[in-house]
C-alpha atoms as a PDB file:
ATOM      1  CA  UNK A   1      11.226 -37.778 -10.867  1.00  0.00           C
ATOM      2  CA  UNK A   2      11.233 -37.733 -14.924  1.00  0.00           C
ATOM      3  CA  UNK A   3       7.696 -36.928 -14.970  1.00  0.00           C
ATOM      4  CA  UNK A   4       8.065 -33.894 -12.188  1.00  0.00           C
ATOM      5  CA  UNK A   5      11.528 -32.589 -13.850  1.00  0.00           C
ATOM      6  CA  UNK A   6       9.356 -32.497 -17.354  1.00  0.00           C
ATOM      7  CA  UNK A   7       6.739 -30.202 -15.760  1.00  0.00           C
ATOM      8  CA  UNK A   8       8.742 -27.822 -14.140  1.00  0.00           C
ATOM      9  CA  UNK A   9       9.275 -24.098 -15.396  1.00  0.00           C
ATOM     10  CA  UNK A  10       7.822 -22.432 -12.408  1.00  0.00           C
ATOM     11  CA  UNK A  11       5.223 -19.962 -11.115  1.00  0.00           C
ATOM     12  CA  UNK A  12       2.055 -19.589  -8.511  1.00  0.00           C
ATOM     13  CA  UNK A  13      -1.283 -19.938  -7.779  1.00  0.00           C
ATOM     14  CA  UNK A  14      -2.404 -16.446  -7.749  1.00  0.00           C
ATOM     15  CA  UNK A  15      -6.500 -15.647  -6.596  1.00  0.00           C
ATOM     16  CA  UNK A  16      -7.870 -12.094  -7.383  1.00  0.00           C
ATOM     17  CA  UNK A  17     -10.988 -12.042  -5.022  1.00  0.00           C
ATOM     18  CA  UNK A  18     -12.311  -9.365  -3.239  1.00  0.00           C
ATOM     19  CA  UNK A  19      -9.743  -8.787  -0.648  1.00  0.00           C
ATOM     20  CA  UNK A  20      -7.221  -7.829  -3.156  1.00  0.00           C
ATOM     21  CA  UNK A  21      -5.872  -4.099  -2.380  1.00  0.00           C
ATOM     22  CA  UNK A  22      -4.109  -2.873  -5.178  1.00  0.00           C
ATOM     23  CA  UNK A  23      -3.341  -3.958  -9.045  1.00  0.00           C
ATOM     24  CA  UNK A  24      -1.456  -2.439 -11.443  1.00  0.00           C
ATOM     25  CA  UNK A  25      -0.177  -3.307 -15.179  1.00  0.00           C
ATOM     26  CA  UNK A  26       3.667  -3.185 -14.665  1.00  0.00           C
ATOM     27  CA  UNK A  27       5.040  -0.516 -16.732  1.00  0.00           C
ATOM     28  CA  UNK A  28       8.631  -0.413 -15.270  1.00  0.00           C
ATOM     29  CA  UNK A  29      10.310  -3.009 -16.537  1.00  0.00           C
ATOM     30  CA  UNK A  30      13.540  -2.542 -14.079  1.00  0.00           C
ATOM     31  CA  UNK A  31      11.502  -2.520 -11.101  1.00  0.00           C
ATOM     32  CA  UNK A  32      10.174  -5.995 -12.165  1.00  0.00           C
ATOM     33  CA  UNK A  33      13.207  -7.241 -12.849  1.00  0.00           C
ATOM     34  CA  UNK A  34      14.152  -6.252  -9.032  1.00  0.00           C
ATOM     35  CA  UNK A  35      11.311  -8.119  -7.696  1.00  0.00           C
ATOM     36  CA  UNK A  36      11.712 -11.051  -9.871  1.00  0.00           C
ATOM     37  CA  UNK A  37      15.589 -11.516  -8.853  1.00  0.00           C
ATOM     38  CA  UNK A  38      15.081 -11.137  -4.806  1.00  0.00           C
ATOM     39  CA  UNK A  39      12.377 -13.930  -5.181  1.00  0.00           C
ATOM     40  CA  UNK A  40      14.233 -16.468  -7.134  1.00  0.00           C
ATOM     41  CA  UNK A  41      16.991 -15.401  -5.924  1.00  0.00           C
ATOM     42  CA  UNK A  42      15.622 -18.215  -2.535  1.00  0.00           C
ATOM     43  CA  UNK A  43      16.240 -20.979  -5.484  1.00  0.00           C
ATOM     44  CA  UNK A  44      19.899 -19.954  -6.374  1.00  0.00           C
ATOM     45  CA  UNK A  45      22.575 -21.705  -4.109  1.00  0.00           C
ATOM     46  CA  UNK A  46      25.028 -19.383  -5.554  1.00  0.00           C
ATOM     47  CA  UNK A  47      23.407 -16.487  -3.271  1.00  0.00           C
ATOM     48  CA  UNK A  48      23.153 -18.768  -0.483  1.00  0.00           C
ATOM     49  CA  UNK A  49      22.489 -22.355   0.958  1.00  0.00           C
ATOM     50  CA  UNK A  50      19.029 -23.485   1.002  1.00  0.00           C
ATOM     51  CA  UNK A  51      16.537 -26.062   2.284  1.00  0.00           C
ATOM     52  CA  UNK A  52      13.191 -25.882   1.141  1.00  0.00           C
ATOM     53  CA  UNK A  53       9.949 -28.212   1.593  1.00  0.00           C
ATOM     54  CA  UNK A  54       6.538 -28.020  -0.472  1.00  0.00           C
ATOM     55  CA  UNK A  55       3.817 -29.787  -2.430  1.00  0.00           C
ATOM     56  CA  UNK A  56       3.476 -30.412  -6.327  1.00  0.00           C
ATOM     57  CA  UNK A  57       0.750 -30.824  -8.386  1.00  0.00           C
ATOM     58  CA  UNK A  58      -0.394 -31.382 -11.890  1.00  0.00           C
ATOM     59  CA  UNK A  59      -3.317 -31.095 -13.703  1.00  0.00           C
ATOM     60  CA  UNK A  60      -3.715 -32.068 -17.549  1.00  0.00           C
ATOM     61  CA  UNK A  61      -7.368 -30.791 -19.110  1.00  0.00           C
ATOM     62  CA  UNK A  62      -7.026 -32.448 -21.907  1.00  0.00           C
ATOM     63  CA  UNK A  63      -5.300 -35.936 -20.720  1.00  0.00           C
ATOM     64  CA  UNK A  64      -6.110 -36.840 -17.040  1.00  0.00           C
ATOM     65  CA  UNK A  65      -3.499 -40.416 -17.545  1.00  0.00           C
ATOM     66  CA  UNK A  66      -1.390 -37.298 -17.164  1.00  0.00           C
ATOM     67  CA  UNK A  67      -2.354 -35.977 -13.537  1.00  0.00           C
ATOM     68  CA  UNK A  68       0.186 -35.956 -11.290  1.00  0.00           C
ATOM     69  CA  UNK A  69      -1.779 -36.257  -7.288  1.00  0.00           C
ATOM     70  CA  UNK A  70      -0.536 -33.491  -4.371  1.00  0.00           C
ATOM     71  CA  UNK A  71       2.969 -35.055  -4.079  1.00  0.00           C
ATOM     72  CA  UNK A  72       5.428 -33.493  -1.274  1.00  0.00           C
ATOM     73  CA  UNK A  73       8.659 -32.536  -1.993  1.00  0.00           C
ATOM     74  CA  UNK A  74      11.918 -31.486  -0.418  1.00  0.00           C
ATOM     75  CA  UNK A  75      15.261 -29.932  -1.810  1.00  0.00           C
ATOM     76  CA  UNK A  76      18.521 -29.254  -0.157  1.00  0.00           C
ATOM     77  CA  UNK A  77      21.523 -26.985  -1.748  1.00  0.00           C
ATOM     78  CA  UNK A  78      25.302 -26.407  -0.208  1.00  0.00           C
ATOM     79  CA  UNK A  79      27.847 -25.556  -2.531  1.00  0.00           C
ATOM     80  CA  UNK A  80      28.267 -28.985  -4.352  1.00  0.00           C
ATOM     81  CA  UNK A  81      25.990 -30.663  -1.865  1.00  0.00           C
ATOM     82  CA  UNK A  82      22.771 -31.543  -3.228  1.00  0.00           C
ATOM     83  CA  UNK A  83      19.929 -33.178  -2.287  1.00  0.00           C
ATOM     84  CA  UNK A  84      16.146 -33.297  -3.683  1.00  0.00           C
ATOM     85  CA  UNK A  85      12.852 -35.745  -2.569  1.00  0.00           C
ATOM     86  CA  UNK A  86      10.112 -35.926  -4.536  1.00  0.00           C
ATOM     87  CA  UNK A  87       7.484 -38.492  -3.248  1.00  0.00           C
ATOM     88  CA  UNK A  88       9.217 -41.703  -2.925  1.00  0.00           C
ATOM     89  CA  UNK A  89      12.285 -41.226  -5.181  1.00  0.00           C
ATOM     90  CA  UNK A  90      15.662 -38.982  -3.753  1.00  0.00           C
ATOM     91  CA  UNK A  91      18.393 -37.699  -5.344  1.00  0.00           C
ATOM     92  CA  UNK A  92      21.589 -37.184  -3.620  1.00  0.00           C
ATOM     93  CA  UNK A  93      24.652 -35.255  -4.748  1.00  0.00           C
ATOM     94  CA  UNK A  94      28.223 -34.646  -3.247  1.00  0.00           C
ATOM     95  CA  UNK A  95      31.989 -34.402  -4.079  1.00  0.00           C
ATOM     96  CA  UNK A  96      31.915 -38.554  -3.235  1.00  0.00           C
ATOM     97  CA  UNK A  97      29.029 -39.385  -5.289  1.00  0.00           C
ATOM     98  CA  UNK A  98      25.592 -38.977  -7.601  1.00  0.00           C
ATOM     99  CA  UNK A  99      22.704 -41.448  -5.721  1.00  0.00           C
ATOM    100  CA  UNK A 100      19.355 -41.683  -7.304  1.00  0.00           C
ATOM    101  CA  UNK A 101      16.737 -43.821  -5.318  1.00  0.00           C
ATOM    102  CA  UNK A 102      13.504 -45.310  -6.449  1.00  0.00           C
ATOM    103  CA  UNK A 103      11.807 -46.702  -3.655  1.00  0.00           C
ATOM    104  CA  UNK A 104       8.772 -47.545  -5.119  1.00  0.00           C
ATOM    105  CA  UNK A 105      10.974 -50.170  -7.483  1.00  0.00           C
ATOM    106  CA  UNK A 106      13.159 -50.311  -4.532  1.00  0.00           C
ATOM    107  CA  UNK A 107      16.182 -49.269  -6.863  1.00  0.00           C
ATOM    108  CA  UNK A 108      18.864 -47.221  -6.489  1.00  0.00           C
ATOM    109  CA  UNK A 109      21.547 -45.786  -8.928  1.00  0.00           C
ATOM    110  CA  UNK A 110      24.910 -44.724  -8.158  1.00  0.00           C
ATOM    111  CA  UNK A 111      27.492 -42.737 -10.087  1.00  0.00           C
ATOM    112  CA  UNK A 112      30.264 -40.145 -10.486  1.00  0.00           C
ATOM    113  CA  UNK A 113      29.976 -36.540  -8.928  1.00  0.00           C
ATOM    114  CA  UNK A 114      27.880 -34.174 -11.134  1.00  0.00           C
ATOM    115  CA  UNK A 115      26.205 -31.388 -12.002  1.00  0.00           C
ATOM    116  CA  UNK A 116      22.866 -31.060 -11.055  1.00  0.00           C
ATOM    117  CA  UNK A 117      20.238 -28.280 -11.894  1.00  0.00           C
ATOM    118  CA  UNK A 118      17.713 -27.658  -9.159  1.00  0.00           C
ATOM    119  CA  UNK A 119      14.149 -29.085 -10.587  1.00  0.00           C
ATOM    120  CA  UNK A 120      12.644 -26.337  -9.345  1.00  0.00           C
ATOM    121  CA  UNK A 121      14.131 -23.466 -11.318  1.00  0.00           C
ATOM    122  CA  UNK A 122      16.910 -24.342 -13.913  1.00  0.00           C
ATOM    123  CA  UNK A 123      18.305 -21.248 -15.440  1.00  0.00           C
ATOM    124  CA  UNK A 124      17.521 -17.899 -14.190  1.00  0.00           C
ATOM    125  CA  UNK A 125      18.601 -15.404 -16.548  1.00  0.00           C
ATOM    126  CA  UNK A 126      17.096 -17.768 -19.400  1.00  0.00           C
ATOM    127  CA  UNK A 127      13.206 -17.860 -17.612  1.00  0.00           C
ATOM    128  CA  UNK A 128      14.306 -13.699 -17.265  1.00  0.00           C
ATOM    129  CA  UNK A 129      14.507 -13.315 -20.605  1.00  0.00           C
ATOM    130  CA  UNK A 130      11.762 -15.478 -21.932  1.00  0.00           C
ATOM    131  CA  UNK A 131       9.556 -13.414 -20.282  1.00  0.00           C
ATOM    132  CA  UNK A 132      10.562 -10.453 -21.412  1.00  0.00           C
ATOM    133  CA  UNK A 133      10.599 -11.325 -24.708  1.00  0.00           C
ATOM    134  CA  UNK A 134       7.278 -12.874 -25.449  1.00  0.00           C
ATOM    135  CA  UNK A 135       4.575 -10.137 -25.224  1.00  0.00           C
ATOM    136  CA  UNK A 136       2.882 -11.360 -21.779  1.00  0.00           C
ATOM    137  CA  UNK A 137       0.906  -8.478 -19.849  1.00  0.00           C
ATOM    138  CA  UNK A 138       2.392  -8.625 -16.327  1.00  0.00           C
ATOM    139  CA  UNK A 139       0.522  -7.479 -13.742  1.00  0.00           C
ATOM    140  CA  UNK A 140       1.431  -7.173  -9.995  1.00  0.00           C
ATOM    141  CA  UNK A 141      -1.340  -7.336  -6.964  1.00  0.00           C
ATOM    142  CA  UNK A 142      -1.150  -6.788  -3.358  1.00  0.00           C
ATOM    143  CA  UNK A 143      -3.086  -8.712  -0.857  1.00  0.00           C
ATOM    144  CA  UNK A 144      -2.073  -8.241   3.219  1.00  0.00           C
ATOM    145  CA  UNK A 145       1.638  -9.612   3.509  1.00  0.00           C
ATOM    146  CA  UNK A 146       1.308 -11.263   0.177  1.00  0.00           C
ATOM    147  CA  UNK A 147       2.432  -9.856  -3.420  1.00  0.00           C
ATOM    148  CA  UNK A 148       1.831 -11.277  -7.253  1.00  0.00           C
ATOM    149  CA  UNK A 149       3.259 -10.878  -9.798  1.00  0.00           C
ATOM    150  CA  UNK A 150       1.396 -12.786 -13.026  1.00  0.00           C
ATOM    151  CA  UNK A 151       2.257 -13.302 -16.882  1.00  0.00           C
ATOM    152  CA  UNK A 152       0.003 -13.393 -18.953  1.00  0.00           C
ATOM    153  CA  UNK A 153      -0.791 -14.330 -22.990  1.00  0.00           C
ATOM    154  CA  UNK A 154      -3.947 -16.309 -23.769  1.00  0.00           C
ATOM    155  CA  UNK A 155      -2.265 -17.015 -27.528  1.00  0.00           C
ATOM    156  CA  UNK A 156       1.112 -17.738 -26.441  1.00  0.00           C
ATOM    157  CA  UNK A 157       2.790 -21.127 -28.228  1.00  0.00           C
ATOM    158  CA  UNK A 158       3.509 -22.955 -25.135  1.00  0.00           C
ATOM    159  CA  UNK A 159       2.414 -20.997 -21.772  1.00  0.00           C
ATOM    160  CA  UNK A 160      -0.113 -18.759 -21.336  1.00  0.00           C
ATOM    161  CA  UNK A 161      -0.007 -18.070 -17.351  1.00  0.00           C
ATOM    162  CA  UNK A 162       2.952 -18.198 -14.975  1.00  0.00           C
ATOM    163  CA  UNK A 163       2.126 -16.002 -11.369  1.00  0.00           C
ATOM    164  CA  UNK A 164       4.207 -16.090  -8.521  1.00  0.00           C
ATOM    165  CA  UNK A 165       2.994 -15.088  -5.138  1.00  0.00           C
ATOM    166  CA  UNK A 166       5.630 -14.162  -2.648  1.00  0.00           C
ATOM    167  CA  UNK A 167       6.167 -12.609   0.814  1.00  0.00           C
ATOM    168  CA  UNK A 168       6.089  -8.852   0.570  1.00  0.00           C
ATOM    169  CA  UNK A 169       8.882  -8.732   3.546  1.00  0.00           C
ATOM    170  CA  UNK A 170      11.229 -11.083   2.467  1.00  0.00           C
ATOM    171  CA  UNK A 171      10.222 -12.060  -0.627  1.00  0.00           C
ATOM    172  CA  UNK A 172      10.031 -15.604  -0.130  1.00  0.00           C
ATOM    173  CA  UNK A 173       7.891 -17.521  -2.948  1.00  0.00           C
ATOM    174  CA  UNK A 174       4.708 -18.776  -1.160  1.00  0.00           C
ATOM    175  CA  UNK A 175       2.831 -20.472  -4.597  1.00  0.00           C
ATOM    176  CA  UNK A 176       3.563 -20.817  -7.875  1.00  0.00           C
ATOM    177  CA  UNK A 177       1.534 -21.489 -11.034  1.00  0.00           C
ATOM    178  CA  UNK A 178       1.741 -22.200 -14.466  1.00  0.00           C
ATOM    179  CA  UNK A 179      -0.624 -22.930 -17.523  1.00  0.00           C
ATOM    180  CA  UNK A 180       0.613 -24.463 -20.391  1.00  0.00           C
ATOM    181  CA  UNK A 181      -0.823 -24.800 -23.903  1.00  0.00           C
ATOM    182  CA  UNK A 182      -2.369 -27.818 -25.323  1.00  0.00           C
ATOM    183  CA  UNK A 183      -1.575 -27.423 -28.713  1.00  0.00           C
ATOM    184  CA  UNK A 184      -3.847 -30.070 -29.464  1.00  0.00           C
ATOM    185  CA  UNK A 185      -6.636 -28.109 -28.658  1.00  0.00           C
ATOM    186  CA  UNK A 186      -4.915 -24.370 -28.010  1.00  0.00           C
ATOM    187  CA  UNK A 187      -7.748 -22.244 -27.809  1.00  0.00           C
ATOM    188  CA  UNK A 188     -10.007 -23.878 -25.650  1.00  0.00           C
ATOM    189  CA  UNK A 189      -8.452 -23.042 -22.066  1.00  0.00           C
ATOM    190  CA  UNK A 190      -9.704 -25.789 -20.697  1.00  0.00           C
ATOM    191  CA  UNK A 191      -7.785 -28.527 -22.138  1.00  0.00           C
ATOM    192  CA  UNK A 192      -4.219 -26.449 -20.399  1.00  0.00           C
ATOM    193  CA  UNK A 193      -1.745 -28.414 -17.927  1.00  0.00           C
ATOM    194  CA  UNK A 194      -1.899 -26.584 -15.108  1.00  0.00           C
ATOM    195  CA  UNK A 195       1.625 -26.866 -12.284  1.00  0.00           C
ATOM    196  CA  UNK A 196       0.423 -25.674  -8.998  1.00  0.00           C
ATOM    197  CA  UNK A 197       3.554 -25.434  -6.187  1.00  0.00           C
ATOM    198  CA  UNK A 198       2.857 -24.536  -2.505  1.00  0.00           C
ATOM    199  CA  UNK A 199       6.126 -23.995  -0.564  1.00  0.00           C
ATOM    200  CA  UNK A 200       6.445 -24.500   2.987  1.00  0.00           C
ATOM    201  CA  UNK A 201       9.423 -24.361   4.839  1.00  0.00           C
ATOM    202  CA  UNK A 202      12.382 -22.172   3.726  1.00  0.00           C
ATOM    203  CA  UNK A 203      15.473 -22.109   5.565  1.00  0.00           C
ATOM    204  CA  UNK A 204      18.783 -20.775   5.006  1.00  0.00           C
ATOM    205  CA  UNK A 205      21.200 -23.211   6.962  1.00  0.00           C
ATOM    206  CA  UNK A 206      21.228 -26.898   5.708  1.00  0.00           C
ATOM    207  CA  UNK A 207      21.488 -29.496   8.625  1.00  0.00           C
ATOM    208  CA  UNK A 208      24.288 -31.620   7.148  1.00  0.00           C
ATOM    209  CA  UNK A 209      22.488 -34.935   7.758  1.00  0.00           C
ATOM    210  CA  UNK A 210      20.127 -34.462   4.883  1.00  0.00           C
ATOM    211  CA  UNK A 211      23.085 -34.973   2.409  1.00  0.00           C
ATOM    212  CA  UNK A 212      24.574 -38.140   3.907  1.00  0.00           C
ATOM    213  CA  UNK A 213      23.376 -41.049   2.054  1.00  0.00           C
ATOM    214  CA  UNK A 214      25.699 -43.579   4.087  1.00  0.00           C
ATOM    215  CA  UNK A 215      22.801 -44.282   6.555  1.00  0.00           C
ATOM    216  CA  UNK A 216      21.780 -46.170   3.488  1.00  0.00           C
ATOM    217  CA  UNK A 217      24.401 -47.153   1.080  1.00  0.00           C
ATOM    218  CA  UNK A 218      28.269 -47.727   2.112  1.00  0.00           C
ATOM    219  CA  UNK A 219      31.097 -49.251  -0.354  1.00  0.00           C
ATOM    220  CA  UNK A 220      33.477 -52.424   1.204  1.00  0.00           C
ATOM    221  CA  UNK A 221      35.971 -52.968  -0.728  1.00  0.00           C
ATOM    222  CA  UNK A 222      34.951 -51.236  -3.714  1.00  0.00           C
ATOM    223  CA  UNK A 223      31.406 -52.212  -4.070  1.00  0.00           C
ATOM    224  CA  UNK A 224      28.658 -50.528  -2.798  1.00  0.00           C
ATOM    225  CA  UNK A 225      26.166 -52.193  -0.726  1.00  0.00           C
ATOM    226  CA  UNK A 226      22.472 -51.169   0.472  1.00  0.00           C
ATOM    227  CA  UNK A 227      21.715 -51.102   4.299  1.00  0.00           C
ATOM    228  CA  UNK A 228      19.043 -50.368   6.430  1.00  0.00           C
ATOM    229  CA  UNK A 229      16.065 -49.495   4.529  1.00  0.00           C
ATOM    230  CA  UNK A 230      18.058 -50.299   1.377  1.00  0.00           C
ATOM    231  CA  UNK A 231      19.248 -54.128   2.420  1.00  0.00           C
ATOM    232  CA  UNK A 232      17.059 -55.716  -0.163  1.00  0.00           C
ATOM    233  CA  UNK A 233      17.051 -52.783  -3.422  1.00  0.00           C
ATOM    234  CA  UNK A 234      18.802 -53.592  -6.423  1.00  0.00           C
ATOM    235  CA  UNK A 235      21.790 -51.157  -6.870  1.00  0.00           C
ATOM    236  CA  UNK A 236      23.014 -50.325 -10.478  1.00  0.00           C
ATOM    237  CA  UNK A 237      26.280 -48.601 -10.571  1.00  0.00           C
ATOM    238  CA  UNK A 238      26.855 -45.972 -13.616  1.00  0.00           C
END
């Protein structure tokens, strides 16, 4: 999960072909701002709870040891209650407990209640105002039931390209994409890491059983112990 949290600033896969209706460079900068808030506004659990399923995937131009294959993901958000899958390795999060599992070393970690940031967004008003600030044209297309909104700066430092393509009715992110700078080799666009998310489901109510981790783990006496599916992992506590 290292690797996928390191990748992650956010935006879609956006494709201007012929059935593209309308495009426009955004002028209004208020209006944008409207738009950009109702869409990740589905990422904030502060608005409301949220369950959300998708794919991942990286692809590094200039270093391919740094691909990262189609990988599925899945994140959960109540209140305190937090719970995110990427491929084989989960994180949970309640008022009980902080459980990270590696199944492909068949480890698990468990520690104190904390904090966590959703992967998939971090801070909203700070990803606002970065892209306000840093002189990308913006432009937004319309394409049947689907909208886009795309920054763009081919000289930019660190990211030249993050679109978002979201559901015209309820604004709902559909894909997001990102291109970020090699500044080993900056100008040529080919050697960019490109992010490419795909979201699937979205719901708004959480079914409770995807934050209970006891299925797995339970503590007798005072130390935890793996069952089921976890019998055999090593468990580290923090």
């Amino acid at each position: 999960m290292r690797q996928i949290n390191r990748y992650i600033i956010i935006v879609v896969l956006v494709m201007l072909h012929a059935g593209v209706r309308a495009q426009s460079t955004v002028t209004d900068t208020s209006a944008l701002k409207l738009v950009m808030q109702k869409v990740f506004a589905h990422f904030d659990s502060s608005y409301q709870p949220v369950f959300l399923t998708g794919t991942m995937r990286v692809i590094d131009g200039y270093d391919s040891s740094q691909n990262m294959p189609l990988t599925s993901f899945a994140m959960a958000r109540a209140g305190k209650d937090f719970y995110y899958k990427a491929g084989a390795r989960e994180t949970y999060n309640s008022n009980t407990a902080y459980v990270y599992i590696d199944h492909v070393v068949k480890h698990a970690l468990i520690g104190r209640p904390k904090l966590v940031v959703s992967p998939l967004i971090g801070n909203l008003d700070g990803i606002a105002h970065y892209l306000e600030s840093e002189q990308y044209a913006v432009t937004m297309t319309s394409n049947g039931k689907e909208s886009t909104v795309s920054f763009l700066n081919e000289m930019h430092v660190t990211c030249k390209e993050y679109t978002v393509v979201y559901d015209k009715e309820n604004f709902a992110p559909k894909r997001i994409f990102v291109r970020l700078t090699n500044l080993a080799d900056a100008s040529n666009p080919k050697a960019d890491k490109r992010i490419i998310f795909t979201f699937g489901e979205w719901r708004k109510e959480v079914p409770a059983q995807v934050f209970n981790y006891t299925g797995v783990l339970e503590k007798i006496n005072g130390s935890w112990k793996g069952k089921g599916s976890l019998a055999n992992y090593k468990l580290t506590v923090l």
